[in-house]
Protein backbone atom coordinates (compact mmCIF):
# COMPACT_ATOMS: atom_id res chain seq x y z
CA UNK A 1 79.25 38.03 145.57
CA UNK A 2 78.23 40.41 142.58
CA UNK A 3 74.44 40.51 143.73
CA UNK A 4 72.86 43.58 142.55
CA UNK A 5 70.43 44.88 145.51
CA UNK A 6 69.22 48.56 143.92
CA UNK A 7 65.46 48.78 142.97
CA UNK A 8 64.18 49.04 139.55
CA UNK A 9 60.99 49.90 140.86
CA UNK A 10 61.97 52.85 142.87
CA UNK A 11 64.83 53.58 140.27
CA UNK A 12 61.58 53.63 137.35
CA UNK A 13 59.46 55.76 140.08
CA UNK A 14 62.25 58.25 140.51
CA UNK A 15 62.91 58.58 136.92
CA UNK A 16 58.99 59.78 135.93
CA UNK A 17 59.63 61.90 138.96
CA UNK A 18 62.35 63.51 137.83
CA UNK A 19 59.86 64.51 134.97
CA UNK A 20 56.68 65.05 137.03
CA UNK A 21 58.14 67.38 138.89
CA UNK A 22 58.64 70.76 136.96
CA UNK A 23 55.10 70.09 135.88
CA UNK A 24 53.84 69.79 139.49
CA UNK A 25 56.12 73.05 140.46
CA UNK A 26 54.86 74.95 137.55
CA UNK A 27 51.14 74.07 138.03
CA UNK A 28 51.38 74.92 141.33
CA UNK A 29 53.02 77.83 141.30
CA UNK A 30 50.27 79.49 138.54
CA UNK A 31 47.65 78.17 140.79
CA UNK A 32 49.06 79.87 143.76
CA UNK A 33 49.30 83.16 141.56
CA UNK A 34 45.56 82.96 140.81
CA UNK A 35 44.38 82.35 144.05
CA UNK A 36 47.04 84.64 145.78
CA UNK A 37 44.64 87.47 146.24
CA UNK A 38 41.77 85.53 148.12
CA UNK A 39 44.35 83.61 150.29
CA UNK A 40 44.66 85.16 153.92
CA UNK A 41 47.85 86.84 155.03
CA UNK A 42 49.39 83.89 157.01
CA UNK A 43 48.78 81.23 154.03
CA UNK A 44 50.37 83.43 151.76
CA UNK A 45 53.32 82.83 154.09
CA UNK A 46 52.93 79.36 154.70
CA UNK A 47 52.27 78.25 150.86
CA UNK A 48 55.84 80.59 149.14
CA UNK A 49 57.25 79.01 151.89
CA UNK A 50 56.51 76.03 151.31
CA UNK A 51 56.97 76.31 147.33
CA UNK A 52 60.58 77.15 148.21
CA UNK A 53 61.45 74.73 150.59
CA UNK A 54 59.50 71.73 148.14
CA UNK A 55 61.79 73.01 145.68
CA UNK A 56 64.88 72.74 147.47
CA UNK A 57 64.48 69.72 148.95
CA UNK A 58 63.27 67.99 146.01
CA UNK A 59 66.05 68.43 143.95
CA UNK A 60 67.95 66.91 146.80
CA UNK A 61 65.95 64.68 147.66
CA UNK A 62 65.85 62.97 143.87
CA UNK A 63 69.32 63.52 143.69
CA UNK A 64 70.25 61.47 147.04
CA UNK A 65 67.47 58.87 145.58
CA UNK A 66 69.14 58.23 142.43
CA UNK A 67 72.61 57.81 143.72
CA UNK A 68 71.95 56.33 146.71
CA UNK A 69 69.77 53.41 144.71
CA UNK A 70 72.34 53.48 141.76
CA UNK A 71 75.44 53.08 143.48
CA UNK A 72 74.08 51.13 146.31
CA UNK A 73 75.09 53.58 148.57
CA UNK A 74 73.50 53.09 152.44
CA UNK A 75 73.59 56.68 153.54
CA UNK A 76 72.28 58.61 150.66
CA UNK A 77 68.95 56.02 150.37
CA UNK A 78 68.68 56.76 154.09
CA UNK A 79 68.76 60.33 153.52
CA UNK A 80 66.16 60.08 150.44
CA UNK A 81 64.22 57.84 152.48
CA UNK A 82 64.25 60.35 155.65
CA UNK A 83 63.78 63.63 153.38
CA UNK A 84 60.77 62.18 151.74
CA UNK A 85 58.95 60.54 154.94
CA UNK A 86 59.70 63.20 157.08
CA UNK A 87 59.63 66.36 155.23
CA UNK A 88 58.24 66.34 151.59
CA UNK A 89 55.24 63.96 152.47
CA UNK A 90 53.97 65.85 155.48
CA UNK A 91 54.30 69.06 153.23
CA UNK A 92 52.41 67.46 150.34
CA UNK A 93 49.63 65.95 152.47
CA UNK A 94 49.23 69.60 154.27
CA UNK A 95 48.84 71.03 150.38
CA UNK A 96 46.01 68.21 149.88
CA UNK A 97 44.30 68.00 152.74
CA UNK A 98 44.31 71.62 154.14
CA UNK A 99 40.38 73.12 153.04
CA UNK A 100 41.38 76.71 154.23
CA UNK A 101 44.33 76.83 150.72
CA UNK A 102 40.79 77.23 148.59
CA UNK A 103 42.42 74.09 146.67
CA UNK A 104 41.48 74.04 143.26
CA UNK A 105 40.82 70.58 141.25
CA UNK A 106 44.07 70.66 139.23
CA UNK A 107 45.97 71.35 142.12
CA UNK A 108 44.40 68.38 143.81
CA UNK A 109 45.18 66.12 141.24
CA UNK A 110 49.04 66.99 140.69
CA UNK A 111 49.28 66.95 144.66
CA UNK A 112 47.55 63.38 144.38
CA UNK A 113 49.77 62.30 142.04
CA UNK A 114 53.20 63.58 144.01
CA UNK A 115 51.74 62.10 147.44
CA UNK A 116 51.42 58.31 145.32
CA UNK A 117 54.74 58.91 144.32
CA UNK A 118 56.29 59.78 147.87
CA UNK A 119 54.13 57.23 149.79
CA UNK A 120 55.67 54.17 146.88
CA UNK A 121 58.77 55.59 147.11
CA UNK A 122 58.67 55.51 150.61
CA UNK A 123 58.06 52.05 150.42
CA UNK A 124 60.13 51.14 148.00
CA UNK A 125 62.98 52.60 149.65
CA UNK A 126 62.49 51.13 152.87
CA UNK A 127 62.59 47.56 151.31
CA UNK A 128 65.61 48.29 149.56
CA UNK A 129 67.71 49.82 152.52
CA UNK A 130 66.68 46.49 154.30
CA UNK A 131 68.53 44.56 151.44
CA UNK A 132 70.93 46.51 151.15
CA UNK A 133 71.84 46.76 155.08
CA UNK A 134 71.86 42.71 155.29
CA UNK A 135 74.31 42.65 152.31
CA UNK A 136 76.45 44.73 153.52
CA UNK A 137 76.10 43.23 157.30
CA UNK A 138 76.76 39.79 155.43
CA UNK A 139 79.95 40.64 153.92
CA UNK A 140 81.25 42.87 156.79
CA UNK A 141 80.65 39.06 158.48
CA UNK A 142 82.24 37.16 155.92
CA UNK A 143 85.46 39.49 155.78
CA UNK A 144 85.83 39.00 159.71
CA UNK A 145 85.52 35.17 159.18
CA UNK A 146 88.05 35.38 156.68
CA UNK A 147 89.91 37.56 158.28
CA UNK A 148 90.05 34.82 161.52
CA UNK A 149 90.95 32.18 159.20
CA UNK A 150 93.82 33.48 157.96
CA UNK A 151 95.38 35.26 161.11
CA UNK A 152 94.14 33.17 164.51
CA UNK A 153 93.76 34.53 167.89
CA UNK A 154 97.31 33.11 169.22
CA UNK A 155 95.44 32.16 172.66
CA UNK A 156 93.02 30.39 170.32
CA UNK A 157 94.71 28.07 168.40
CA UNK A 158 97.32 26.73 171.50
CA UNK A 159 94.28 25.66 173.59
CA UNK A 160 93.15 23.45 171.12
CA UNK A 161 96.70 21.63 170.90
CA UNK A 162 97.16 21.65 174.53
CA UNK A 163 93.67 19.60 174.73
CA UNK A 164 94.96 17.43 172.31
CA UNK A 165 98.64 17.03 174.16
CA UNK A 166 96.83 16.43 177.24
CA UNK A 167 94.25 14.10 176.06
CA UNK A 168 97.21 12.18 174.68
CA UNK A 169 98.94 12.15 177.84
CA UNK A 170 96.32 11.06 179.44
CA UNK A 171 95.80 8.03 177.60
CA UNK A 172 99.16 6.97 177.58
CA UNK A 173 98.77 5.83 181.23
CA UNK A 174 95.31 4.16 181.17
């Protein structure tokens, strides 16, 4: 009844996050001010852009993570879940992937390291909303059974007497 469905792995991958992350922001960010003068005009945009909205969504993003895996809350997971999949890795693969950012070899390795956490922690998150889904759908079933047991459908409960009266009836005669 008590069955504990949050994730230690994801729980132990969000935690060295938590701590991987200021490095990865400040790293970034002094690599961005070195190369800042050969960048072109439009990936100047794109990368403070995308600085700020890595930042912001980050610290939501970890924050929705750890309660939602904590507390074994459904729709904060699904929001970590979504904001990571959907948002922070297709930003993080653009940063490692994209040749024309003149990407440097530390900044390849800390955006390495932040895509292997987002990709397990994708993962990992999916698996545990599963679990956590079919508990809940489980004991949203067991409450209605429950709940049917101890107040019956009045149309429910006559039929099955009336059988019985008329089966009785019936073979009184024979």
């Amino acid at each position: 009844d008590n069955e504990i469905v949050s994730s230690l792995p994801l729980q132990v991958s969000l935690y060295f996050n938590v701590y991987f992350f200021p490095f990865w922001w400040l790293s970034t960010v002094v690599i961005l001010y070195l190369k800042y003068p050969v960048l072109s005009d439009y990936y100047k945009f794109i990368l403070v852009t995308i600085m700020i909205l890595t930042s912001l969504i980050e610290v939501i993003r970890l924050y929705l993570g750890y309660l939602g895996n904590l507390q074994e809350k459904v729709p904060e997971l699904a929001g970590f879940w979504l904001l990571s999949l959907l948002l922070q890795l297709p930003i993080i693969l653009f940063l490692l992937f994209n040749e024309g950012l003149n990407i440097q070899a530390l900044e390849r390795a800390v955006h390495m390291v932040f895509a292997s956490f987002l990709t397990f922690q994708v993962i990992a998150a999916f698996v545990t909303l599963k679990r956590m889904v079919n508990k809940l759908a489980t004991h949203f079933h067991l409450r209605e059974f429950h709940r049917l047991e101890e107040q019956p459908v009045p149309g429910f409960s006559s039929l099955g007497r009336e059988e019985r009266e008329v089966s009785m009836a019936g073979g009184g005669w024979g």
